[in-house]
N, C-alpha and C. Protein backbone atom coordinates (compact mmCIF):
# COMPACT_ATOMS: atom_id res chain seq x y z
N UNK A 1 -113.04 87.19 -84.52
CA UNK A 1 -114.24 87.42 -83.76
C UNK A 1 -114.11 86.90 -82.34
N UNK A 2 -113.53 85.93 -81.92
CA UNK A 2 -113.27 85.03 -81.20
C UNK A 2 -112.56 85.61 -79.99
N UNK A 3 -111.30 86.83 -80.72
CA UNK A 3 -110.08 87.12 -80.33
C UNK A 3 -110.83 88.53 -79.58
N UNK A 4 -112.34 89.23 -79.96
CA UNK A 4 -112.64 90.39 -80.05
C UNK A 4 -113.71 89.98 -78.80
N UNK A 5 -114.35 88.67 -78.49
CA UNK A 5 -115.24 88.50 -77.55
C UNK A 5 -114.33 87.90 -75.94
N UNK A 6 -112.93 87.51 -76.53
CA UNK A 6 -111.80 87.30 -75.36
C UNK A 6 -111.46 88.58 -74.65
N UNK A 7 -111.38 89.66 -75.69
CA UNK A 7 -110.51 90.82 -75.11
C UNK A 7 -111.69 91.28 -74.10
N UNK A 8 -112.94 91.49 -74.66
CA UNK A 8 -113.82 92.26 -74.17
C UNK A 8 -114.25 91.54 -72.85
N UNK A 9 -114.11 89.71 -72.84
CA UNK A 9 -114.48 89.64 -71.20
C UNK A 9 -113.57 89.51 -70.65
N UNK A 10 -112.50 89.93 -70.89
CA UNK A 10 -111.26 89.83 -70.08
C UNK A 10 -111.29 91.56 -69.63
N UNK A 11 -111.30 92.45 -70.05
CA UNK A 11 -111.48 93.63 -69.67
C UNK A 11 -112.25 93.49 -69.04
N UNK A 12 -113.50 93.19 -69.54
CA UNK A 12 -114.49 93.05 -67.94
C UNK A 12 -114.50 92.68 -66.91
N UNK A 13 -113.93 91.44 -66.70
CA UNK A 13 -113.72 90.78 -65.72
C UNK A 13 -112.35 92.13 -64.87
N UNK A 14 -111.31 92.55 -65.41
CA UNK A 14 -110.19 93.09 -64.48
C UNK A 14 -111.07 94.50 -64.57
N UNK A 15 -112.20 95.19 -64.78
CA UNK A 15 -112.56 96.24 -64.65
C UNK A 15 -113.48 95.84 -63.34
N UNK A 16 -114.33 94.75 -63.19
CA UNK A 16 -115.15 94.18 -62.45
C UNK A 16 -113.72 93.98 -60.29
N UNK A 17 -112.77 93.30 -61.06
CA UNK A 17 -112.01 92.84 -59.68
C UNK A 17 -111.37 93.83 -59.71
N UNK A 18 -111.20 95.18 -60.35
CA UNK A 18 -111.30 96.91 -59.85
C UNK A 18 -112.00 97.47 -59.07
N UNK A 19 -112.96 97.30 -59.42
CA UNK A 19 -114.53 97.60 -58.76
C UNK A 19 -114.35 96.74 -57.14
N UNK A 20 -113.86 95.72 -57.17
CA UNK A 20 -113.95 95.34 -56.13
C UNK A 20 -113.13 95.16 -55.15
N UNK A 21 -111.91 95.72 -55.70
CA UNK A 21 -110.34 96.19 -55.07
C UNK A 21 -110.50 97.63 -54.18
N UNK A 22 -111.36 98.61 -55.20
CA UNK A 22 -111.46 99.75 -54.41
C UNK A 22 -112.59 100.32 -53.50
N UNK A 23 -113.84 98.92 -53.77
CA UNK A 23 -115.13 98.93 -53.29
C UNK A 23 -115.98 100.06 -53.65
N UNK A 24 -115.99 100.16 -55.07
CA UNK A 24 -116.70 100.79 -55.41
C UNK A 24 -117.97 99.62 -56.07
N UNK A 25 -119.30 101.21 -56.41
CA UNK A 25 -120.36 100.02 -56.90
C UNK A 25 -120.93 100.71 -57.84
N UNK A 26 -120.25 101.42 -58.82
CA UNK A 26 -120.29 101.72 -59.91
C UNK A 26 -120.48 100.72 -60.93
N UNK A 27 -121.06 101.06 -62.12
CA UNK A 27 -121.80 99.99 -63.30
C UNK A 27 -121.12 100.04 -64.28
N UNK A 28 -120.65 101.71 -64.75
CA UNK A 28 -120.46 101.40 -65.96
C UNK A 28 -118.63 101.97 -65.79
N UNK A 29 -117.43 101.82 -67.33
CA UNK A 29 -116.76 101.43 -66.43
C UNK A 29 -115.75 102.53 -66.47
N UNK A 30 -116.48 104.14 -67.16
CA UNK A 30 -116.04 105.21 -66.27
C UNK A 30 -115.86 105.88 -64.70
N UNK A 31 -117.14 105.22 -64.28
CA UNK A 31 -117.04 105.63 -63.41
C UNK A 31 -116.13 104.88 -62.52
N UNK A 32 -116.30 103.52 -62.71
CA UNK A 32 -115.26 102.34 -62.01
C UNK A 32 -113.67 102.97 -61.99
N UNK A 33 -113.31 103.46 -63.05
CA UNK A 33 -111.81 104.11 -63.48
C UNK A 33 -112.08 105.35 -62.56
N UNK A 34 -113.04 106.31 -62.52
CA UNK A 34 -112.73 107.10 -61.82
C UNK A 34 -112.64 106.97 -59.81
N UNK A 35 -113.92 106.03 -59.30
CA UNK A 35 -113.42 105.55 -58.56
C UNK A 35 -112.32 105.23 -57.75
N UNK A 36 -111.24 104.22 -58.86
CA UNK A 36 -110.74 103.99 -58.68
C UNK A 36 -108.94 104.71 -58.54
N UNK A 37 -109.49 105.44 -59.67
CA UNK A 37 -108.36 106.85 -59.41
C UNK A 37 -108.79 107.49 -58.05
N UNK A 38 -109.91 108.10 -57.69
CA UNK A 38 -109.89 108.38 -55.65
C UNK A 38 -109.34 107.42 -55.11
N UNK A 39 -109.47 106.43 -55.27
CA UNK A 39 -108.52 105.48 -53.94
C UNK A 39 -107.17 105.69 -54.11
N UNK A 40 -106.58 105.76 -55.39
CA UNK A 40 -105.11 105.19 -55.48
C UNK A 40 -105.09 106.92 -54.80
N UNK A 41 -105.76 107.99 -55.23
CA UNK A 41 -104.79 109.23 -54.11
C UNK A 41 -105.11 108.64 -52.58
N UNK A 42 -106.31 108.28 -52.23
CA UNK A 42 -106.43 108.27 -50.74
C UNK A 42 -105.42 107.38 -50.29
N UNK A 43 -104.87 106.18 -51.18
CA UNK A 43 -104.07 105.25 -50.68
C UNK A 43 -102.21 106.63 -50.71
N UNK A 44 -101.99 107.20 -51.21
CA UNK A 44 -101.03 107.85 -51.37
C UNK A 44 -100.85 108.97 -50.37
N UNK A 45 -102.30 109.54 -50.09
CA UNK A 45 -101.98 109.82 -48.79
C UNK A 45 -101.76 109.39 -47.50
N UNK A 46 -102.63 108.33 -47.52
CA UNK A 46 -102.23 107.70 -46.17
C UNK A 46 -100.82 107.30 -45.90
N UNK A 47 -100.34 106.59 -47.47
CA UNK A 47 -98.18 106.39 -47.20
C UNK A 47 -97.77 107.40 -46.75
N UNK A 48 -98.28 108.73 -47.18
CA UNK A 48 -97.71 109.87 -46.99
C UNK A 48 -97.96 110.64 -45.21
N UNK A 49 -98.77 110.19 -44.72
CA UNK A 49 -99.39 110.09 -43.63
C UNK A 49 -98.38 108.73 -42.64
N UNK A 50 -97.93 107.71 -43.39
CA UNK A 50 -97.30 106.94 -42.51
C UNK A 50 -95.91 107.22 -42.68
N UNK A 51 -95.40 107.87 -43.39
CA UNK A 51 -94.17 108.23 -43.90
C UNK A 51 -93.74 109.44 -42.48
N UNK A 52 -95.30 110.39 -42.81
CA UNK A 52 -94.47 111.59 -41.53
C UNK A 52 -94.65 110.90 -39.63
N UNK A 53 -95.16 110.20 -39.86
CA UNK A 53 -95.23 109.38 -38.28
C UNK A 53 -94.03 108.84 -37.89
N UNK A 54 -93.60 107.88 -39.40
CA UNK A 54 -92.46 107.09 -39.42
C UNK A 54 -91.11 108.38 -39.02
N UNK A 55 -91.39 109.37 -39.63
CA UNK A 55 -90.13 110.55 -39.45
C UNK A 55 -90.13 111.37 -38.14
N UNK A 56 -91.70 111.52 -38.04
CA UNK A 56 -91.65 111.82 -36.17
C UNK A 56 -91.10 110.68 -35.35
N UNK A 57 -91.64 109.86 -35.32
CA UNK A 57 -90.97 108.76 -34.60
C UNK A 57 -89.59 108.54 -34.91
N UNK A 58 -89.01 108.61 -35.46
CA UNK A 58 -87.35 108.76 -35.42
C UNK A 58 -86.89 109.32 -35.07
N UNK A 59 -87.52 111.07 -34.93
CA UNK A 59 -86.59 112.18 -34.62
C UNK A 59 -87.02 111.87 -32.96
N UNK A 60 -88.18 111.23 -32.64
CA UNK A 60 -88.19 111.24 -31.26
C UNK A 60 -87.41 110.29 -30.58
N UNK A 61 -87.04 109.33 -30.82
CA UNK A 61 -86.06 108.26 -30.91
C UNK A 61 -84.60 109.01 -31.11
N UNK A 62 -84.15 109.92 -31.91
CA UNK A 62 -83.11 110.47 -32.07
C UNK A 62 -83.11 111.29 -30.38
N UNK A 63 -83.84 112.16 -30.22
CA UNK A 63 -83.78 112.88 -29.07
C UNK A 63 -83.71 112.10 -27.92
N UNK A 64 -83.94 110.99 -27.86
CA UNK A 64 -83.91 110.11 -26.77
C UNK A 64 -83.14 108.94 -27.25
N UNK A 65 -81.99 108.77 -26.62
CA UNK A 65 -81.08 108.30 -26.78
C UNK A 65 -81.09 107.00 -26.50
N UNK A 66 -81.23 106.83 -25.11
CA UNK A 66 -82.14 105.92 -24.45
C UNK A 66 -83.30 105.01 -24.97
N UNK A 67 -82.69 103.63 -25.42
CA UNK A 67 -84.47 103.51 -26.50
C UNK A 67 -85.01 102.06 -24.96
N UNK A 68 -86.54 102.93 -24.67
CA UNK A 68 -86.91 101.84 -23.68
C UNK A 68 -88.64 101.62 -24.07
N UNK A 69 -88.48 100.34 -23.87
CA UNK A 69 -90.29 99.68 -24.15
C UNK A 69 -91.03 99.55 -22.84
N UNK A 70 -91.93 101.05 -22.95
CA UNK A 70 -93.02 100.60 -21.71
C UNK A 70 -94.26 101.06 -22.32
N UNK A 71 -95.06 99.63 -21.40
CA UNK A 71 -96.45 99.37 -22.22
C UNK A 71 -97.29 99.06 -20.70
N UNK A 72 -98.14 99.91 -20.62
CA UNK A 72 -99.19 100.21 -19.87
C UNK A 72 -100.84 99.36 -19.88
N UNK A 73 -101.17 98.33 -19.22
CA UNK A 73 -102.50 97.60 -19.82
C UNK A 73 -103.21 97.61 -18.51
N UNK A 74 -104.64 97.71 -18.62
CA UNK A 74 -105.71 97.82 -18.04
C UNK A 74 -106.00 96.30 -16.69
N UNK A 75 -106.06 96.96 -15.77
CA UNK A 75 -106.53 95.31 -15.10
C UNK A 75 -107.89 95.92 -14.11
N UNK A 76 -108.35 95.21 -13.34
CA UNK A 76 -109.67 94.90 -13.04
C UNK A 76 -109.60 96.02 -12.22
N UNK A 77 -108.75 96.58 -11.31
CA UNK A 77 -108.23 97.85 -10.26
C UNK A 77 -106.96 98.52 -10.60
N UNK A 78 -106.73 98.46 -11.47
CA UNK A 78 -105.40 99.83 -11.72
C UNK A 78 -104.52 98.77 -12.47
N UNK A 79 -103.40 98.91 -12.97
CA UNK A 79 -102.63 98.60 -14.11
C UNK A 79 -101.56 98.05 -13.95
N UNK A 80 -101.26 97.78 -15.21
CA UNK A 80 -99.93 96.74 -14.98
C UNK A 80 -98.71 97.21 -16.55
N UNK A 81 -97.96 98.10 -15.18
CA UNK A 81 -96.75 98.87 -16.16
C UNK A 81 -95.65 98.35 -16.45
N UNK A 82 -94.96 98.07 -17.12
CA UNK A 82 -93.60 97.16 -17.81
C UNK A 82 -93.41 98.47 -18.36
N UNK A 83 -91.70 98.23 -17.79
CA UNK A 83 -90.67 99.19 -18.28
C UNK A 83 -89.24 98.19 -18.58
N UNK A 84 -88.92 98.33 -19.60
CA UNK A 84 -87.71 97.64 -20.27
C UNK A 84 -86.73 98.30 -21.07
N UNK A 85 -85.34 98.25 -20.51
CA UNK A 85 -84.75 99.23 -21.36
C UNK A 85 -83.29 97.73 -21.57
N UNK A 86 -82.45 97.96 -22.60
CA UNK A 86 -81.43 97.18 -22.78
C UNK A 86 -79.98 97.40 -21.84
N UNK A 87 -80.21 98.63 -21.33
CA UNK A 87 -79.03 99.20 -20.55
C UNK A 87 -79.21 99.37 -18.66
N UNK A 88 -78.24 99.35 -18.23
CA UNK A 88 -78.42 99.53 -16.77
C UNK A 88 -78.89 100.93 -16.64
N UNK A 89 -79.83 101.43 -15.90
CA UNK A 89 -80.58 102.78 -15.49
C UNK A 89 -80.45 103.14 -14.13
N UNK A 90 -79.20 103.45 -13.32
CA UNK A 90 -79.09 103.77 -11.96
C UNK A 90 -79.91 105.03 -11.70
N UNK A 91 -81.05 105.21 -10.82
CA UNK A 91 -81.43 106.22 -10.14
C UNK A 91 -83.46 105.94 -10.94
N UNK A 92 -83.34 105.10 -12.23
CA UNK A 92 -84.81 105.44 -12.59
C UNK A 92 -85.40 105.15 -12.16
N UNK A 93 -84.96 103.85 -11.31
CA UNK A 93 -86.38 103.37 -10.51
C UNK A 93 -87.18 104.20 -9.74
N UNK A 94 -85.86 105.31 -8.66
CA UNK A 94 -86.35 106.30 -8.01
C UNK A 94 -87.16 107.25 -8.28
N UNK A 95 -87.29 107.58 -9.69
CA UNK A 95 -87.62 108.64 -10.47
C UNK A 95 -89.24 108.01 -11.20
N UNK A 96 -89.72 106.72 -11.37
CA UNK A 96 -90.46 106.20 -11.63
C UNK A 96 -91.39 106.04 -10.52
N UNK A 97 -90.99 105.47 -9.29
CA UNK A 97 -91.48 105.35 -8.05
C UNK A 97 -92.48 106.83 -8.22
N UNK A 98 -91.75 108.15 -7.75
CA UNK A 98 -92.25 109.45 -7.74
C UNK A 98 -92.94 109.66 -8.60
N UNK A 99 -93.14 109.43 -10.25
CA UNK A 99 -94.13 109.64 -10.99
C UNK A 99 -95.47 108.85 -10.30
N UNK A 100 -95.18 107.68 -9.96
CA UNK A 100 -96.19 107.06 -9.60
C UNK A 100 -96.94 107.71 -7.97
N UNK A 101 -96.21 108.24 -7.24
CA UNK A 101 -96.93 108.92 -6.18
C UNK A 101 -97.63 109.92 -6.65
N UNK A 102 -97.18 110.62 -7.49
CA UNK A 102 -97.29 111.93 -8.09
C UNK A 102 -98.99 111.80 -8.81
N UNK A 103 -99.27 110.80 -9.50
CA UNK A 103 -100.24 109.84 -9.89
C UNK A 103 -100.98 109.68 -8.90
N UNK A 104 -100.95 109.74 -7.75
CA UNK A 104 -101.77 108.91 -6.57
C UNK A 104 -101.57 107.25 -6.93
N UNK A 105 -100.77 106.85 -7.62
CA UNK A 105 -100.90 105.41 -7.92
C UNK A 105 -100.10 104.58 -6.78
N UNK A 106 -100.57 103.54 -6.10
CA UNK A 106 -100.19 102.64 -5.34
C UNK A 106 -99.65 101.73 -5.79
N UNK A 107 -98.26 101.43 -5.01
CA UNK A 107 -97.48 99.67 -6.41
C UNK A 107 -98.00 98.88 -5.38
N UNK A 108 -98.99 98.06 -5.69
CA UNK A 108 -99.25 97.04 -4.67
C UNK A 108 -98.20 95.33 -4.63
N UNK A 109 -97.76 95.97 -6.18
CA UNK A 109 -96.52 94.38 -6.29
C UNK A 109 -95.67 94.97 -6.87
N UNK A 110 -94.42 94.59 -7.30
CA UNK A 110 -93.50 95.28 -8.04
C UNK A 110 -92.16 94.25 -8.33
N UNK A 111 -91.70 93.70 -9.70
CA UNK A 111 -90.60 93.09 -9.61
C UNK A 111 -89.45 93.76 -10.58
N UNK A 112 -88.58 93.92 -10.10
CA UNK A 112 -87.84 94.85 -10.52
C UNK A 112 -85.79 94.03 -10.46
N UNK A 113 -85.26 94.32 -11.83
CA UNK A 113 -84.07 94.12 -11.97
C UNK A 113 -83.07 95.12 -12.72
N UNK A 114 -82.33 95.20 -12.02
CA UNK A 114 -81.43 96.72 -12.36
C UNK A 114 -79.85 95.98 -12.97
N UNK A 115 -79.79 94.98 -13.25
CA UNK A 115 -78.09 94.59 -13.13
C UNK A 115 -78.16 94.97 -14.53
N UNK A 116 -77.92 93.95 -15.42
CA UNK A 116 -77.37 94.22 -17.00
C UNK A 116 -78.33 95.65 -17.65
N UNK A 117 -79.51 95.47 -17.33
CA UNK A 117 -80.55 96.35 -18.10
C UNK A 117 -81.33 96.43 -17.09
N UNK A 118 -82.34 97.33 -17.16
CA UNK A 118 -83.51 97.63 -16.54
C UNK A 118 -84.72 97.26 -16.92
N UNK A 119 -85.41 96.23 -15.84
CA UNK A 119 -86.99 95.75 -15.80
C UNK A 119 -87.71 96.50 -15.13
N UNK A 120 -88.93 96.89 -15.06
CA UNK A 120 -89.90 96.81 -13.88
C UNK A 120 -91.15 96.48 -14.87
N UNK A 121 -91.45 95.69 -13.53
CA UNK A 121 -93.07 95.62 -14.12
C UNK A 121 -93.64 95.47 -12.36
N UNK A 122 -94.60 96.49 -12.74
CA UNK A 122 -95.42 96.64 -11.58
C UNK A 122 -96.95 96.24 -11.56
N UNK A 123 -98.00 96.57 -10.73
CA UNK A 123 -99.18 96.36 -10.67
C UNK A 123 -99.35 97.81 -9.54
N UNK A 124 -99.95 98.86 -10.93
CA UNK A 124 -100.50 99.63 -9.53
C UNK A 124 -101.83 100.00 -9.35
N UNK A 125 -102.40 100.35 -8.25
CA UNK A 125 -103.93 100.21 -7.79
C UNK A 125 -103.96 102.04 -7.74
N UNK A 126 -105.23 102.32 -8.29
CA UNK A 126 -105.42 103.66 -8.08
C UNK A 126 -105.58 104.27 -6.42
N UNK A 127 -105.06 105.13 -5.71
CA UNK A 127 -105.61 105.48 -4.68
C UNK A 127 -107.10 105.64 -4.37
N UNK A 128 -107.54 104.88 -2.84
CA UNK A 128 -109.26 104.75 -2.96
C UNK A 128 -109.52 106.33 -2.99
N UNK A 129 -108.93 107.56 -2.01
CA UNK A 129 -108.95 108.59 -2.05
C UNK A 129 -109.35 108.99 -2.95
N UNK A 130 -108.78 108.84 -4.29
CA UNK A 130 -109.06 109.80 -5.54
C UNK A 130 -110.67 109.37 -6.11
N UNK A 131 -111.11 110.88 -6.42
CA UNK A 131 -112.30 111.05 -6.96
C UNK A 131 -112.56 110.57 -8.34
N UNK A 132 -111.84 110.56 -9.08
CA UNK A 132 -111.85 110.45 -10.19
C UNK A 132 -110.17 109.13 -10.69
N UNK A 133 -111.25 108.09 -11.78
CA UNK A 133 -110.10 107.34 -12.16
C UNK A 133 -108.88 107.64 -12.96
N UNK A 134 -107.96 106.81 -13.13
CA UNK A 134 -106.88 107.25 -14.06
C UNK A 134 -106.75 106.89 -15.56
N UNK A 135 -106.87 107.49 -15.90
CA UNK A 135 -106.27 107.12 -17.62
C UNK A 135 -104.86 105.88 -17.91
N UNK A 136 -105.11 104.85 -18.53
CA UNK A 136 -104.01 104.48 -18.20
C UNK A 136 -103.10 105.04 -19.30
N UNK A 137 -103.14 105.62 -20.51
CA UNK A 137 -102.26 106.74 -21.09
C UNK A 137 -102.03 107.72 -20.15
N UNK A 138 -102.35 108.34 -19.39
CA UNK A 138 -101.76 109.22 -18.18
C UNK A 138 -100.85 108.56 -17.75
N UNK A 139 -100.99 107.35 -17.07
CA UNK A 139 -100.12 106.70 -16.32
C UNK A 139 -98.86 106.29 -17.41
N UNK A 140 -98.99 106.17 -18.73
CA UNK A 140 -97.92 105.99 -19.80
C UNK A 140 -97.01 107.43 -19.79
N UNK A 141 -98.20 108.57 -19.85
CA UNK A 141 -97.23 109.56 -20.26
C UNK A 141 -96.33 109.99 -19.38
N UNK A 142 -96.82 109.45 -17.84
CA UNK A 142 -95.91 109.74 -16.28
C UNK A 142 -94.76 109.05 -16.53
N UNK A 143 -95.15 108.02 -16.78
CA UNK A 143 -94.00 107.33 -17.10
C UNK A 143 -92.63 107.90 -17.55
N UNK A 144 -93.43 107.85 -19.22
CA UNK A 144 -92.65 108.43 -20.09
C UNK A 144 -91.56 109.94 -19.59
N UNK A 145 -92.45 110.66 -19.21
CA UNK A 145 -92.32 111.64 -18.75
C UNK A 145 -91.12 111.66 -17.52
N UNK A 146 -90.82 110.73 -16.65
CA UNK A 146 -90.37 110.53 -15.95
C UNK A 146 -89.35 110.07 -16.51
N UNK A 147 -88.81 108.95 -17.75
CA UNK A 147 -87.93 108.80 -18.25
C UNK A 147 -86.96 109.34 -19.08
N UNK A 148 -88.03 110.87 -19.47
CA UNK A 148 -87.42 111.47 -19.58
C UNK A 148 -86.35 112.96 -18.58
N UNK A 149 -87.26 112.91 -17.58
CA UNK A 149 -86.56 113.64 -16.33
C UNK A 149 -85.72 113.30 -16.27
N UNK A 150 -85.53 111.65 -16.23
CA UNK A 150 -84.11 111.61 -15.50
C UNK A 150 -82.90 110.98 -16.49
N UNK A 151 -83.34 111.23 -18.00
CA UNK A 151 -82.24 110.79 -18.82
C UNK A 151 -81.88 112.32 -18.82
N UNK A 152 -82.70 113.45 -18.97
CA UNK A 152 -81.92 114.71 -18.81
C UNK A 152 -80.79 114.90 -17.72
N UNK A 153 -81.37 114.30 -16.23
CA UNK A 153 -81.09 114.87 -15.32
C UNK A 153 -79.10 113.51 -15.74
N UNK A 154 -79.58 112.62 -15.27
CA UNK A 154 -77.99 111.45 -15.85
C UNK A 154 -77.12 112.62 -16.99
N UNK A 155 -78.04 113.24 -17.72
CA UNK A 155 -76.94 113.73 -18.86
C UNK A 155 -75.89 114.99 -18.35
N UNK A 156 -76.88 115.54 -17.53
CA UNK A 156 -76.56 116.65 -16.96
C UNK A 156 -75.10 116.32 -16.23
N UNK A 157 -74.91 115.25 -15.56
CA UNK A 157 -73.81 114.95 -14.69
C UNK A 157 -72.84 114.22 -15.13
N UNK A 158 -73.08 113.75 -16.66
CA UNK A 158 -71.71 113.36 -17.46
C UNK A 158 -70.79 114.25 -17.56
């Protein structure tokens, strides 16, 4: 009898920290099981969802040979862009510069090292001219965009 009032609050209890694993607020403890069967697919899609990101992101990484970290953040008048790559980059700076005109973006500071690998980190101010502000994902994808111009254009002349 003993063994029959153990089983039963022990089921309850792991049907109960079910209920509260998948945040459901179901009572009785079909529905808790069924519940809880929707999450485990929603959880299976989402792997499946991080799985094809994880595979885009590689093949984009494959296509770009070149692997460089630039990260774009918000400041009080226009932004502050870091570009970092592990390898020397002759000509990107030039090619970065021009995205950034291209932008209307002004480098009002800029420190920059080209010997072993390539740094920049800048601070640029939006032009007062422009009517409208900048996105600073715009200013990422110029970037980007620009890094990729000129890893084409370097390949071109190997």
């Amino acid at each position: 009898m003993v063994s029959r009032e153990h089983k039963r609050a022990a089921l309850h209890e792991k049907l109960q920290l079910l209920r509260s694993i998948t945040n459901s607020h179901a009572v009785n403890k079909t529905t808790i099981i069924v519940d809880a069967s929707k999450y485990i697919e929603e959880l299976k899609q989402k792997v499946e969802r991080l799985n094809q990101d994880i595979s885009a992101a590689q093949t984009s990484n494959d296509q770009n040979p070149l692997p460089m970290q630039v990260t774009v953040e918000t400041l009080e008048k226009g932004f502050l862009i870091n570009v970092f790559s592990e390898k020397n980059c002759p000509g990107l700076l030039v090619s970065l510069l021009e995205a950034f005109e291209e932008l209307g973006l002004n480098i009002l500071e800029a420190r920059v090292s080209c010997t072993d690998s390539f740094r920049l980190q800048a601070v640029g101010g939006e032009n007062e001219e422009q009517s409208e502000s900048i996105n600073p994902q715009v200013v990422k994808q110029a970037v980007l965009q620009a890094i990729k111009n000129w890893s084409e254009g370097t390949d071109q002349q190997e």
